[in-house]
C-alpha atoms as a PDB file:
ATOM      1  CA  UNK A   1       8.268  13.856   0.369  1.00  0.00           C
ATOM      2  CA  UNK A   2       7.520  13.584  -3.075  1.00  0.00           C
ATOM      3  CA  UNK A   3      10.354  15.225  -5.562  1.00  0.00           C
ATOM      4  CA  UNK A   4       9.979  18.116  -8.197  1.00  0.00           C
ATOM      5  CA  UNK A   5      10.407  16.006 -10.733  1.00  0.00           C
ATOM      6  CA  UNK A   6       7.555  13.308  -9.927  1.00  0.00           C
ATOM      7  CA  UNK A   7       5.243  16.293  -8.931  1.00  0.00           C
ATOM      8  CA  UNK A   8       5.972  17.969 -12.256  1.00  0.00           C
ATOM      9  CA  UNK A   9       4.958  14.421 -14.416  1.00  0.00           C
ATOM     10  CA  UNK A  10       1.504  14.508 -12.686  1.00  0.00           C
ATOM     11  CA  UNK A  11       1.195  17.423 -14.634  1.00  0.00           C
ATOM     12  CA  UNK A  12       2.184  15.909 -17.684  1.00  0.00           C
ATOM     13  CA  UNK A  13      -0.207  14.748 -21.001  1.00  0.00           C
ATOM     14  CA  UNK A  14       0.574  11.653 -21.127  1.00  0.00           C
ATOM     15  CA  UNK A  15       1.847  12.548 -25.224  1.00  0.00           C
ATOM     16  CA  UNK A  16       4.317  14.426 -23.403  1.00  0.00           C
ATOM     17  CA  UNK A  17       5.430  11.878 -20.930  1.00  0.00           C
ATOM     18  CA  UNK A  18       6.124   9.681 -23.935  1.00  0.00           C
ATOM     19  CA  UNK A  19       8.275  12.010 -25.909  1.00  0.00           C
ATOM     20  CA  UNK A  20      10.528  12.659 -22.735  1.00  0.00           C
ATOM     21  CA  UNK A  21      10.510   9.039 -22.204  1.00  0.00           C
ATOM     22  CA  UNK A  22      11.682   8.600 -26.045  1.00  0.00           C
ATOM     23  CA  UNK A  23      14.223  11.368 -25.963  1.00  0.00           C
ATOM     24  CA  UNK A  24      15.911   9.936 -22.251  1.00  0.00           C
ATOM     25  CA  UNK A  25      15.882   6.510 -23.370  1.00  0.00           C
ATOM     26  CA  UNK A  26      18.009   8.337 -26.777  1.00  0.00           C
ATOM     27  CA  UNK A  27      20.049   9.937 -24.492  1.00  0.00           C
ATOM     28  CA  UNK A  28      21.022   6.952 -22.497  1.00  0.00           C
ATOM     29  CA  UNK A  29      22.056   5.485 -25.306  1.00  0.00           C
ATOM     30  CA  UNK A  30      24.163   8.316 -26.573  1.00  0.00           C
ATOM     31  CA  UNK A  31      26.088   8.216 -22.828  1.00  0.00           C
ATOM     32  CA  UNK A  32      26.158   4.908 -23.710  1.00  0.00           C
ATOM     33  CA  UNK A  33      28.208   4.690 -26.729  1.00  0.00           C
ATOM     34  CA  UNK A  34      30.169   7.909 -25.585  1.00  0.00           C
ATOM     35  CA  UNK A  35      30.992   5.919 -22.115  1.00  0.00           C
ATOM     36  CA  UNK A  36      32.095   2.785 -24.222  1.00  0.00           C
ATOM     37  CA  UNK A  37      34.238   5.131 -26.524  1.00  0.00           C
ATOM     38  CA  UNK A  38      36.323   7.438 -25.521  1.00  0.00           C
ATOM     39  CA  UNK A  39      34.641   7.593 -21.521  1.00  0.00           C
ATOM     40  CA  UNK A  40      32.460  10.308 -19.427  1.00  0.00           C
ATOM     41  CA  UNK A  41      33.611  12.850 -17.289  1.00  0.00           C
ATOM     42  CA  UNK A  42      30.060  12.329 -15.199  1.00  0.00           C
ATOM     43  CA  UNK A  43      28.995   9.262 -15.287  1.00  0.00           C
ATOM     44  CA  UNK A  44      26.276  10.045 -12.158  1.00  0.00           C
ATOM     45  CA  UNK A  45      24.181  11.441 -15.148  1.00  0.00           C
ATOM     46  CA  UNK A  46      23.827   7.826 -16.359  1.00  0.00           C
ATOM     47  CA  UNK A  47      22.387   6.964 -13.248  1.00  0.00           C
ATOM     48  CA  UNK A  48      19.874   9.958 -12.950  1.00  0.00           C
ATOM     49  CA  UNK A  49      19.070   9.411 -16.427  1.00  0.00           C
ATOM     50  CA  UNK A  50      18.459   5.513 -15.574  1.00  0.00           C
ATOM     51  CA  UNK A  51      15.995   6.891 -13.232  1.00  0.00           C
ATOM     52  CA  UNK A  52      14.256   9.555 -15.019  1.00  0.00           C
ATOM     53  CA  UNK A  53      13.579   7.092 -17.350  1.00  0.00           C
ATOM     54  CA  UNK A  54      12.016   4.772 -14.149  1.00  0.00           C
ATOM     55  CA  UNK A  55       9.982   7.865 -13.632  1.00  0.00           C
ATOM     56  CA  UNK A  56       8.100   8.299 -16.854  1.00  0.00           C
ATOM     57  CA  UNK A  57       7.623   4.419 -16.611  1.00  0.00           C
ATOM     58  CA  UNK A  58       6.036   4.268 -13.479  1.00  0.00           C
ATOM     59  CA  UNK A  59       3.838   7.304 -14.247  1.00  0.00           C
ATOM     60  CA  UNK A  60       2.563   5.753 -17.607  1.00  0.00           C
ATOM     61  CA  UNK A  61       1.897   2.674 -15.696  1.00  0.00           C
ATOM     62  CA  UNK A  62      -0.108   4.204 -13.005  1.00  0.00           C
ATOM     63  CA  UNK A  63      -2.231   6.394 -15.047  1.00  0.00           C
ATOM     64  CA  UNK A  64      -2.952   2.875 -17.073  1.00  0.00           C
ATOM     65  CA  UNK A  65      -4.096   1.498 -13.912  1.00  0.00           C
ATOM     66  CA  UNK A  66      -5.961   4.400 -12.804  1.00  0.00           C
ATOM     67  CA  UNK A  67      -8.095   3.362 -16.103  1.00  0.00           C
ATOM     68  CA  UNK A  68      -8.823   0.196 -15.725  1.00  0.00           C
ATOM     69  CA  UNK A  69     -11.781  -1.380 -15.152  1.00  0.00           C
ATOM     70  CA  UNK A  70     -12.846  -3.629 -11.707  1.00  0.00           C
ATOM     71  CA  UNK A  71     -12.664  -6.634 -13.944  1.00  0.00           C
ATOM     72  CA  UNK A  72      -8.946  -5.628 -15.696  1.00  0.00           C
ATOM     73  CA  UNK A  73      -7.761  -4.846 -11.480  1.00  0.00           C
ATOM     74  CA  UNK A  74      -9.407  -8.050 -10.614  1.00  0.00           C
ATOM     75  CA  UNK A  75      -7.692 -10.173 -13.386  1.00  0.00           C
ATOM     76  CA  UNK A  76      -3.964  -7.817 -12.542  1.00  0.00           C
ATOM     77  CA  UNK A  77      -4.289  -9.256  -8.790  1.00  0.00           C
ATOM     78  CA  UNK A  78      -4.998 -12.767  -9.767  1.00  0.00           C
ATOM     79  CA  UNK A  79      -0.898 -12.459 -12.075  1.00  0.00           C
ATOM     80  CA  UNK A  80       0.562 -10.162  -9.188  1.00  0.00           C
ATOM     81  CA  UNK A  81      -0.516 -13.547  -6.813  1.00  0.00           C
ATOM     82  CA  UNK A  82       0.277 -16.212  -9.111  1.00  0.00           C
ATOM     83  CA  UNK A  83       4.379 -14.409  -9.122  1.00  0.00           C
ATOM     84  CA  UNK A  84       4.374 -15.007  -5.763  1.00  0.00           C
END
């Protein structure tokens, strides 16, 4: 079952999707300066922000691929074998 949150960034512009992504990855580093300086009362919101911020990444990334041409998708699969 997809969650809210992924359903709501297929929604998204993808203008949008980058701001959020700019202001989390801000955030994270606020919590963490704050966590290396004086400590968090909650420091579960690191983690959710961690993966808020794996989110907007993997949304970008598949809206990139949605756009790519059969050539690009054939030349992605030939580096996705060559890793293995």
């Amino acid at each position: 079952m997809a969650s809210k949150k992924f359903l709501e960034l297929q929604n998204m512009t993808a203008d949008s999707i980058l701001q959020e992504l700019n202001q989390a990855e801000a955030d994270l580093n606020r919590m963490r300066f704050d966590h290396g300086s004086k400590g968090l009362q909650d420091t579960k919101a690191m983690k959710d922000l961690k993966r808020d911020i794996a989110r907007l990444n993997t949304e970008l990334r598949a809206r990139e691929i949605k756009v790519m041409t059969p050539v690009e998708l054939a030349g992605r699969s030939k580096i996705r074998l060559r890793r293995k």
